[in-house]
Protein backbone atom coordinates (compact mmCIF):
# COMPACT_ATOMS: atom_id res chain seq x y z
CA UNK A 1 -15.15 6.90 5.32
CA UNK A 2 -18.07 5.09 3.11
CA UNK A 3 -17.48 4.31 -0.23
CA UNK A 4 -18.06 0.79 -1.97
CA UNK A 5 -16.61 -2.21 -3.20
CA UNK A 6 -17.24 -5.30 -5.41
CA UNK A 7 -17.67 -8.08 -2.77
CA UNK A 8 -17.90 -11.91 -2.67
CA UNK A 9 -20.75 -13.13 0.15
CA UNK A 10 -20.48 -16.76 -1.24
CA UNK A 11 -18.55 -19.47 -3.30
CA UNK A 12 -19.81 -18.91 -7.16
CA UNK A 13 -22.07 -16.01 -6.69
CA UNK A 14 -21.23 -12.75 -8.72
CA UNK A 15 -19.54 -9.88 -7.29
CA UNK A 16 -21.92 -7.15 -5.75
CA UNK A 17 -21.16 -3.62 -5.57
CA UNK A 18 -22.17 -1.98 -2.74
CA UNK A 19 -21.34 0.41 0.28
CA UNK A 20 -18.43 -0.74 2.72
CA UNK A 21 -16.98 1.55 5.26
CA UNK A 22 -13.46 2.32 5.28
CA UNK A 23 -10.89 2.71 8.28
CA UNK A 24 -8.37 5.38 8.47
CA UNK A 25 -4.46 4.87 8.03
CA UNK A 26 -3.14 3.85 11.39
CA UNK A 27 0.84 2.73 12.47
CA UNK A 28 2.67 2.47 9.00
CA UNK A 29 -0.72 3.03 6.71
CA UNK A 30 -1.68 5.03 4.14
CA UNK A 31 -4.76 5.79 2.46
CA UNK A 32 -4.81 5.63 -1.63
CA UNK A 33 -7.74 6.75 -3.95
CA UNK A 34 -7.50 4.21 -6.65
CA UNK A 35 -7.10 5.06 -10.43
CA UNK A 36 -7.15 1.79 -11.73
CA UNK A 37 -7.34 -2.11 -10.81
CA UNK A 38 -6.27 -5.28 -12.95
CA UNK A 39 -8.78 -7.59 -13.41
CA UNK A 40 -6.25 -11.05 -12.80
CA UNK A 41 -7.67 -14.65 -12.89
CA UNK A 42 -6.36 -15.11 -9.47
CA UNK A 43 -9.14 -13.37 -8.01
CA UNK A 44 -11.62 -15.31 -9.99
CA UNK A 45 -10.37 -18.11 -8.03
CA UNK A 46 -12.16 -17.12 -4.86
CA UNK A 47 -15.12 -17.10 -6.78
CA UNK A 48 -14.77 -21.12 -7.82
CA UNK A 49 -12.96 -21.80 -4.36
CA UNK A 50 -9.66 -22.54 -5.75
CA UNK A 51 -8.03 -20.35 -3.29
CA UNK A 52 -9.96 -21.22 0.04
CA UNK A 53 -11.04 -18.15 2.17
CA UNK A 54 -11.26 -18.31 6.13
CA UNK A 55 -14.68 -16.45 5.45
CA UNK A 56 -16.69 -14.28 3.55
CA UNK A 57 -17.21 -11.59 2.68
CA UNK A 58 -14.58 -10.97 0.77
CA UNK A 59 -13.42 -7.42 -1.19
CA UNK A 60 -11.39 -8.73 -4.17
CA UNK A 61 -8.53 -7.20 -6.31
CA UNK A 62 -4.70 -7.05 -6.15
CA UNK A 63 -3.58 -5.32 -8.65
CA UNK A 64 -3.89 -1.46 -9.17
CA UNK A 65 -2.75 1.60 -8.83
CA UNK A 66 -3.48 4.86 -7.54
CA UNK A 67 -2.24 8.15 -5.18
CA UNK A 68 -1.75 8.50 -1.72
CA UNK A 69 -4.81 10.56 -0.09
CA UNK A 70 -3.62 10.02 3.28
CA UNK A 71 -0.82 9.05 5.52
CA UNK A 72 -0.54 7.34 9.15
CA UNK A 73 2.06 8.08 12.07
CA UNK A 74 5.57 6.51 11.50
CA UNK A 75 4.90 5.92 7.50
CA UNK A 76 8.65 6.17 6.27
CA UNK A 77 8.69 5.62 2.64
CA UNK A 78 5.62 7.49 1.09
CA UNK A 79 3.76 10.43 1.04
CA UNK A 80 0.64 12.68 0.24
CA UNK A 81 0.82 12.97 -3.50
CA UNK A 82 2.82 9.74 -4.25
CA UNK A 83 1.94 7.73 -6.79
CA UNK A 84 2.10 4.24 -6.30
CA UNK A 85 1.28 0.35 -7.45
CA UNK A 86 -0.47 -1.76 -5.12
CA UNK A 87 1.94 -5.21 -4.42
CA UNK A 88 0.05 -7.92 -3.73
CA UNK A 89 2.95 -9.43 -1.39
CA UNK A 90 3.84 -6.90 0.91
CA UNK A 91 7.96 -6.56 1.55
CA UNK A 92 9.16 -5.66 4.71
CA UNK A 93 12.62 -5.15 4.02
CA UNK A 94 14.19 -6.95 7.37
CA UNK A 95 12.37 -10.61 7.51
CA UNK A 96 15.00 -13.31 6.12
CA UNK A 97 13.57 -13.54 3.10
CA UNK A 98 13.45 -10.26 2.09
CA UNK A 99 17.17 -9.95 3.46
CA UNK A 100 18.23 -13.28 1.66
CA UNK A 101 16.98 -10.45 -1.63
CA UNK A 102 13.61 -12.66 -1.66
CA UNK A 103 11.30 -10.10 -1.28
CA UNK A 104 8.60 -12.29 -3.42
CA UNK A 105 8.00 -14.64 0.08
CA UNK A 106 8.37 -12.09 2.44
CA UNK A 107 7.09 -13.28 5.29
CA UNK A 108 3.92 -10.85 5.90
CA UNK A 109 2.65 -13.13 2.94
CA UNK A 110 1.36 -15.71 5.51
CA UNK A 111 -1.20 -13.00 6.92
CA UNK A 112 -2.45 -12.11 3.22
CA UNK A 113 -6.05 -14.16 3.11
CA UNK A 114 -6.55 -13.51 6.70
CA UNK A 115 -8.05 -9.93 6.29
CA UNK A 116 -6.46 -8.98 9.51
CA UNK A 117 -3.78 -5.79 9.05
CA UNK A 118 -0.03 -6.13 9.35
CA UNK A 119 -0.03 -3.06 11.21
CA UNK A 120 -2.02 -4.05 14.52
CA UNK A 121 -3.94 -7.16 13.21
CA UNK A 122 -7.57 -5.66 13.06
CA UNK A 123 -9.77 -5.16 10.07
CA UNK A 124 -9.83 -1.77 7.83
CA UNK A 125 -12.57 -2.82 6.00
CA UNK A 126 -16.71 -3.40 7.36
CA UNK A 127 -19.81 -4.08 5.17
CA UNK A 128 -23.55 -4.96 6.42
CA UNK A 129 -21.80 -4.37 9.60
CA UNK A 130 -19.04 -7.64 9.24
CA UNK A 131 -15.78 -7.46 9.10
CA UNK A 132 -14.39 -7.69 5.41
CA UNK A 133 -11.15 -9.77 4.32
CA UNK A 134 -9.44 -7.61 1.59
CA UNK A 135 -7.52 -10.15 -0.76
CA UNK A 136 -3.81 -9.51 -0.18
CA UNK A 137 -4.63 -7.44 2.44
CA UNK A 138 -5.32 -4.97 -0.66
CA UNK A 139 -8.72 -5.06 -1.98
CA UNK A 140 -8.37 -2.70 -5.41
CA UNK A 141 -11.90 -3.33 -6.42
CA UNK A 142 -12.68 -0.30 -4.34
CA UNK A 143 -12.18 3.29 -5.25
CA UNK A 144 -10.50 4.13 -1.81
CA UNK A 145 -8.26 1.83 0.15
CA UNK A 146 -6.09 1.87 3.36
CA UNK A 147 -2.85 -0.56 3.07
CA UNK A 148 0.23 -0.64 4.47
CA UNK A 149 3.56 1.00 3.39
CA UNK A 150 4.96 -2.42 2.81
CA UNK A 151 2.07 -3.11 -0.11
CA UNK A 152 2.61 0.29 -1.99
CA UNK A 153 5.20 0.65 -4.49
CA UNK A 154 6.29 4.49 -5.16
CA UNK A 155 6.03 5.21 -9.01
CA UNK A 156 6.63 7.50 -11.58
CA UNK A 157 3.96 10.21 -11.90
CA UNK A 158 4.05 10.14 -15.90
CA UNK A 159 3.03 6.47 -15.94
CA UNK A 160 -0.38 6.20 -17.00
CA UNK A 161 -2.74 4.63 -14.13
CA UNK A 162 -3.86 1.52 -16.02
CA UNK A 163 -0.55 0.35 -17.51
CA UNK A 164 0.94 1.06 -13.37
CA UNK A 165 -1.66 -1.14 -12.21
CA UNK A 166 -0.66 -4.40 -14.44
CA UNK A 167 2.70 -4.68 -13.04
CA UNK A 168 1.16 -4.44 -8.99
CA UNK A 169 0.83 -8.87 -10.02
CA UNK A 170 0.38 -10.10 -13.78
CA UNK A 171 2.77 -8.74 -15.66
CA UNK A 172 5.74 -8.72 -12.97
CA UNK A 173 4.94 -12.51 -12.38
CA UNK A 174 5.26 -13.03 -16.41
CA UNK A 175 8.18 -11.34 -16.89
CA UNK A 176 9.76 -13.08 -14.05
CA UNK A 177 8.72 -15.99 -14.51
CA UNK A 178 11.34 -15.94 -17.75
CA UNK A 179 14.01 -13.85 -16.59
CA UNK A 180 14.59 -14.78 -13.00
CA UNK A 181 12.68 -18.31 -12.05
CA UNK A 182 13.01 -19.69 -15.60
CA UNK A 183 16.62 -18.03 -16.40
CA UNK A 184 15.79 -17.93 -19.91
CA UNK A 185 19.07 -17.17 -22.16
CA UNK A 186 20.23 -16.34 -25.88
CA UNK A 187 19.50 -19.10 -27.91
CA UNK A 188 16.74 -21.09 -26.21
CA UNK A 189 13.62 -22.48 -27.33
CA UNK A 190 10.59 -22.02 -24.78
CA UNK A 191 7.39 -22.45 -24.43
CA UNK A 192 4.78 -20.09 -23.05
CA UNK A 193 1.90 -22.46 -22.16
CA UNK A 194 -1.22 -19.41 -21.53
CA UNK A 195 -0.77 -16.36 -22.73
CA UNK A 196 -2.85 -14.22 -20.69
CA UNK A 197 -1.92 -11.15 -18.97
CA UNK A 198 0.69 -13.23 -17.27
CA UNK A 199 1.64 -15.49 -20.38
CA UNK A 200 2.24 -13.03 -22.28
CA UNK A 201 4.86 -10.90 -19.91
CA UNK A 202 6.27 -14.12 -19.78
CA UNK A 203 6.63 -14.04 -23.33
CA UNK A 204 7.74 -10.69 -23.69
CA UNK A 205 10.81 -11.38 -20.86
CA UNK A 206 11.67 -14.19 -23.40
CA UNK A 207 11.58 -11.97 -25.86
CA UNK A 208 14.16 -9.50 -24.39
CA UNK A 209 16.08 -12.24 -23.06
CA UNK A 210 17.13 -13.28 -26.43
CA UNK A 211 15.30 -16.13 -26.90
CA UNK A 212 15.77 -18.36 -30.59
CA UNK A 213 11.94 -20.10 -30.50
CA UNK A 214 9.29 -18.69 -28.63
CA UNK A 215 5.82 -20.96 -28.66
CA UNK A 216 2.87 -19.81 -27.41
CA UNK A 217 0.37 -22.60 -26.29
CA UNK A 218 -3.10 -21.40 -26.00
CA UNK A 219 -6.55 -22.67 -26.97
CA UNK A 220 -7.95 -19.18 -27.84
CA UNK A 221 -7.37 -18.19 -31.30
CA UNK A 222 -7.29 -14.57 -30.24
CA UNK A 223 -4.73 -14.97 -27.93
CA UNK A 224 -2.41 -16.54 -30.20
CA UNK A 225 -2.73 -14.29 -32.88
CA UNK A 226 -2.08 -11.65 -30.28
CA UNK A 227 1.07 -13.97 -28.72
CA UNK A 228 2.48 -13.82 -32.40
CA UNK A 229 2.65 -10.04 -32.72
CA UNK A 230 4.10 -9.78 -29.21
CA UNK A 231 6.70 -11.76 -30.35
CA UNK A 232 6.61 -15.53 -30.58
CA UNK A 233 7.83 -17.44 -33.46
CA UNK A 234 5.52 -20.25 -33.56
CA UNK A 235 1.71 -20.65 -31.79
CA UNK A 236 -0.18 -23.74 -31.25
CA UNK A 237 -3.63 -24.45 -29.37
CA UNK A 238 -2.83 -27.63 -26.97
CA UNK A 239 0.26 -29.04 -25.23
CA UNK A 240 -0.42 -32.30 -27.39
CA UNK A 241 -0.27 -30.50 -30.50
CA UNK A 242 2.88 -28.52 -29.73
CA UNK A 243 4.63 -31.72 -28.90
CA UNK A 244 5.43 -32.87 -32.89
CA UNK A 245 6.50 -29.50 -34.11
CA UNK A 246 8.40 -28.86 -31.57
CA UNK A 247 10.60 -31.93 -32.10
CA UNK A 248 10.77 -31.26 -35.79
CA UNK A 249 11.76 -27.47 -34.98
CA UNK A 250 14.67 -28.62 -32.80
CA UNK A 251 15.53 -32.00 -33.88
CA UNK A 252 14.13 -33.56 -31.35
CA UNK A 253 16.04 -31.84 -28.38
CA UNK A 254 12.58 -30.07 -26.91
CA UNK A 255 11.95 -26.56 -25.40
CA UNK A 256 14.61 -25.69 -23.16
CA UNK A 257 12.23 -23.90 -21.04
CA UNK A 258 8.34 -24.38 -20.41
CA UNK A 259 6.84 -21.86 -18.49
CA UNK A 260 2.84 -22.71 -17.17
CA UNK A 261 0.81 -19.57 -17.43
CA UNK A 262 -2.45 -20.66 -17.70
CA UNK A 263 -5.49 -19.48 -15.87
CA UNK A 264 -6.33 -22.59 -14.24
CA UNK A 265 -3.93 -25.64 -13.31
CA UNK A 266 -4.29 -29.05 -12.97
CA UNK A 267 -2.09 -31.89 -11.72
CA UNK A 268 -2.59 -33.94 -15.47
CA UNK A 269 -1.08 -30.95 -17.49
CA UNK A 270 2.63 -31.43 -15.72
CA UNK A 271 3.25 -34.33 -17.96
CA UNK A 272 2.58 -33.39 -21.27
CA UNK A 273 4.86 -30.30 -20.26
CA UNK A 274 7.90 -32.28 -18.73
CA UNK A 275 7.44 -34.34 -22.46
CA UNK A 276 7.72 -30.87 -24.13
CA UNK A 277 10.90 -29.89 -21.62
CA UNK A 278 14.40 -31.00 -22.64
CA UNK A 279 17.20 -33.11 -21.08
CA UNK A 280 18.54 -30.88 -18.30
CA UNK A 281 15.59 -28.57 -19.28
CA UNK A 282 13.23 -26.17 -17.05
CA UNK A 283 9.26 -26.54 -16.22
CA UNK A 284 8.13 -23.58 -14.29
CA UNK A 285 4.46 -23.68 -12.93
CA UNK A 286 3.29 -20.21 -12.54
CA UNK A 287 -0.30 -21.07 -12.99
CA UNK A 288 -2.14 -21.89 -9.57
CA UNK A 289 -4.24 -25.05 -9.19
CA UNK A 290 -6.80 -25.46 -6.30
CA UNK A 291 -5.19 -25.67 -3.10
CA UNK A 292 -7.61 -29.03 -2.46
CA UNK A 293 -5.36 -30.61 -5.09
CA UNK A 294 -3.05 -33.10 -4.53
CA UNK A 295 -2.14 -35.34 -7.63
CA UNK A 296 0.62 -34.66 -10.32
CA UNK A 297 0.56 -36.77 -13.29
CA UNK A 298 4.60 -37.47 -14.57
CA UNK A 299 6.24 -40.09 -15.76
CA UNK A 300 8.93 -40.48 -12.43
CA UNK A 301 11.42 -42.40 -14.64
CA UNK A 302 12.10 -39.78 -17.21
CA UNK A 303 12.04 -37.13 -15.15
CA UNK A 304 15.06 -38.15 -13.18
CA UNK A 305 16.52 -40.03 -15.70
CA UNK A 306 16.75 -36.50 -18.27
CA UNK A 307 17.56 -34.66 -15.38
CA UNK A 308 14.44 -32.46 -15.94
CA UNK A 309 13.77 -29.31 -13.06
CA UNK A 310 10.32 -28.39 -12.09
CA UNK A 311 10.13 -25.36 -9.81
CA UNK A 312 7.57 -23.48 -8.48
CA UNK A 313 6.98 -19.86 -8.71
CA UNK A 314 5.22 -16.65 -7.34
CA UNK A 315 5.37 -13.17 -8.64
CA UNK A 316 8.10 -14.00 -10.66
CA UNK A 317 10.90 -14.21 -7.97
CA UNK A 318 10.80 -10.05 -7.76
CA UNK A 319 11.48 -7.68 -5.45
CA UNK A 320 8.33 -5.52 -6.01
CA UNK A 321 10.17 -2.82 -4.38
CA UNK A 322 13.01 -2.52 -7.15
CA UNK A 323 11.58 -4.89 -10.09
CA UNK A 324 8.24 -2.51 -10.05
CA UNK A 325 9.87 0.78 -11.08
CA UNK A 326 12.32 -1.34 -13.42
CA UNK A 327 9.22 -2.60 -15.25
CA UNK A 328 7.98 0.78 -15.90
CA UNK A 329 11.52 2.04 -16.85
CA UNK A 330 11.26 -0.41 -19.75
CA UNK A 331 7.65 0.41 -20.36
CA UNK A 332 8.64 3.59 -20.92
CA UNK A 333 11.99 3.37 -22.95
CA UNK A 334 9.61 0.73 -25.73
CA UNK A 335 11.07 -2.66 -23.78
CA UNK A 336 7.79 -3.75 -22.28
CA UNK A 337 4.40 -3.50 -24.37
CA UNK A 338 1.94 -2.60 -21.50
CA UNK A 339 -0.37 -1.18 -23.27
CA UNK A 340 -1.46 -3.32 -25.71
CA UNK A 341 -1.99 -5.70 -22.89
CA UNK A 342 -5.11 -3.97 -22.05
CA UNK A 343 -7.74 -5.54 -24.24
CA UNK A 344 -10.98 -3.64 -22.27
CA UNK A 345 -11.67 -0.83 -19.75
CA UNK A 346 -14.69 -1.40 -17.23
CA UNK A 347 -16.47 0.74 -14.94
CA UNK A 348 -16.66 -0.74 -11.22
CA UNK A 349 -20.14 -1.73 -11.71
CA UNK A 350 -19.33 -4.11 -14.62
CA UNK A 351 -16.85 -6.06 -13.58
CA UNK A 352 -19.40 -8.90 -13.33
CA UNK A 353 -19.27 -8.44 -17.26
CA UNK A 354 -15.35 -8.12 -17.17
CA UNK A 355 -14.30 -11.30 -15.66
CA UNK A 356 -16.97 -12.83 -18.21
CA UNK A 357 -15.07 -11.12 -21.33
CA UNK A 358 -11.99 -13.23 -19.29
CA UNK A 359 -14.00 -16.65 -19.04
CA UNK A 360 -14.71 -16.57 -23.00
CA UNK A 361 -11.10 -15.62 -23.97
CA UNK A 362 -12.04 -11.76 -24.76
CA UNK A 363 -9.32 -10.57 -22.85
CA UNK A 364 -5.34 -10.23 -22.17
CA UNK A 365 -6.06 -8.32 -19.23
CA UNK A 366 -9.13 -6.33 -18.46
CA UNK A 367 -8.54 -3.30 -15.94
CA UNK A 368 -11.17 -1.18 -14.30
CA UNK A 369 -10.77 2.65 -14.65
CA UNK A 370 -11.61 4.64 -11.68
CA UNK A 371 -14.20 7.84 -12.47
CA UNK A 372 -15.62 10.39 -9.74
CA UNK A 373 -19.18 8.58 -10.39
CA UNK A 374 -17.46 5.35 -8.98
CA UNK A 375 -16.72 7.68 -5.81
């Protein structure tokens, strides 16, 4: 089928929206018609070359949801009429991760920036008659898309399109990132260091987890007025100038947990985090850096000698096909603020202005909201 995309032709050029032809659902597909897509900073980082493509173009977007159109032979677990959330890390269900209950590095992941389909390793998507690599094997800045099974999360049909789509990456790694890689518990003190779409589901799992002191550490005013109502105790704008109050707010034991959300990492910030982290204490880095990077500043001596623990992170440790519909249980029971994540709604054909609004700090998350004109 035609219908069109927002693609990338080139490192730092703007995202055009034009006609791309689709492929049909083959072994283990399906075909969705997309409701809504997340607008996350991680694909923002194909624009600056952060996260190195094999080629371009490229049709961006891994987070959304939407309802299944159409179905390919042997599909198991979904249906015509389903509702589902994309996952931007596909779980098979039978790899060792995913049987070691570490669905989060299944191992289909190593195929995801290749464009090439798990089911028989060609390309669903053409434009200007090239082959197009769909980020995470996804691509939901598109109105139509053909995934596979493993990618599509079956949801509840009374969840509202753009909160479902938020949990298909952001908010799921957030949350995580607390509960499960972070292991936040009654009583701590942590730190949520970018509170973005992903910061702040962070915050919110420390929240729920029972957290004591929550700081938010953001250089956007907005954002930590918004971090404040969502639930932390204390907001600052830098690392450096968290470092003081926090000592005098726990008498000079630190945060037992940091947790690195921002939108873009680098090696220098690790430091000035590890400072903020107890003895014994946990730095989690969420936040992706460019894979060209190499260097880490830390002070090697303290690290071992406080018996500090930095560990690394993606989508939050979860098993999309479980943690998904738990999100949305708590969405809907008043757990898990969602909706007030979404800051603005754009049409397909202003996303170019969307991931500007995220640039200058206008946004939590900005989602794009699927209409028949978009079609």
């Amino acid at each position: 089928m035609k219908t069109k995309g927002a693609l990338l032709w080139g490192l730092n050029e703007p995202f055009s929206v034009e006609e791309i032809e689709l492929g049909d659902p083959r072994e283990g597909e399906v075909q969705i018609r997309m409701e809504a897509a997340g607008m996350c900073h991680s694909d923002y980082h194909i624009v600056t070359g952060a996260t190195p493509m094999p080629s371009f173009p490229v049709l961006a977007g891994h987070e959304g949801a939407g309802v299944v159109t159409k179905v390919g032979p042997n599909v198991k677990r979904l249906k015509e009429g389903d509702h589902v959330v994309l996952s931007f890390i596909p779980a098979c269900g039978t790899c060792d991760p995913c049987r070691k209950g570490q669905s989060n590095l299944c191992d289909l992941g190593m195929g995801l920036l290749t464009g090439q389909s798990i089911s028989d390793g060609s390309y669903r998507v053409q434009a200007r008659g090239q082959n197009v690599i769909p980020m995470s094997l996804l691509g939901t800045f598109s109105p139509y898309m053909t995934v596979h099974e493993f990618s599509a999360v079956k949801i509840d049909e009374a969840i509202p399109f753009d909160v479902a789509a938020l949990v298909g990456c952001g908010a799921t790694t957030g949350w995580g990132s607390a509960t499960r890689v972070a292991q936040v518990s009654p009583g701590d003190t942590v730190a949520i260091v970018g509170v973005g779409g992903v910061g702040m589901s962070a915050l919110q799992g420390a929240v729920v987890s029972g957290a004591r002191n929550i700081i938010a550490i953001d250089p956007v005013a907005f954002k930590r007025e918004q971090a404040l109502k969502f639930g932390a105790t204390h907001a600052y704008a830098s690392l450096e100038e968290a470092i003081v109050p926090v000592m005098e707010l726990t008498w000079g034991k630190m945060c037992d947990k940091v947790i690195l959300t921002m939108g873009e990492m680098d090696g220098a910030m690790i430091d000035p985090a590890l400072t903020l982290t107890a003895k014994a204490g946990t730095c989690v880095v969420t936040s992706m850096g460019k894979m060209s990077d190499m260097d880490v500043k830390m002070n090697l001596f303290l690290f071992a000698m406080l018996q500090k623990t930095l560990k690394g992170n993606v989508f939050g440790g979860a098993n999309p096909q479980t943690e998904i519909p738990m999100l949305l249980d708590l969405y809907k029971s008043g757990q898990l603020n969602l909706q007030d994540m979404i800051s603005n709604t754009y049409s397909l054909e202003q996303i170019n202005e969307g991931y500007q609004d995220m640039l200058d700090g206008k946004n939590l998350r900005g989602v794009i909201k699927y209409t028949d004109a978009d079609r």
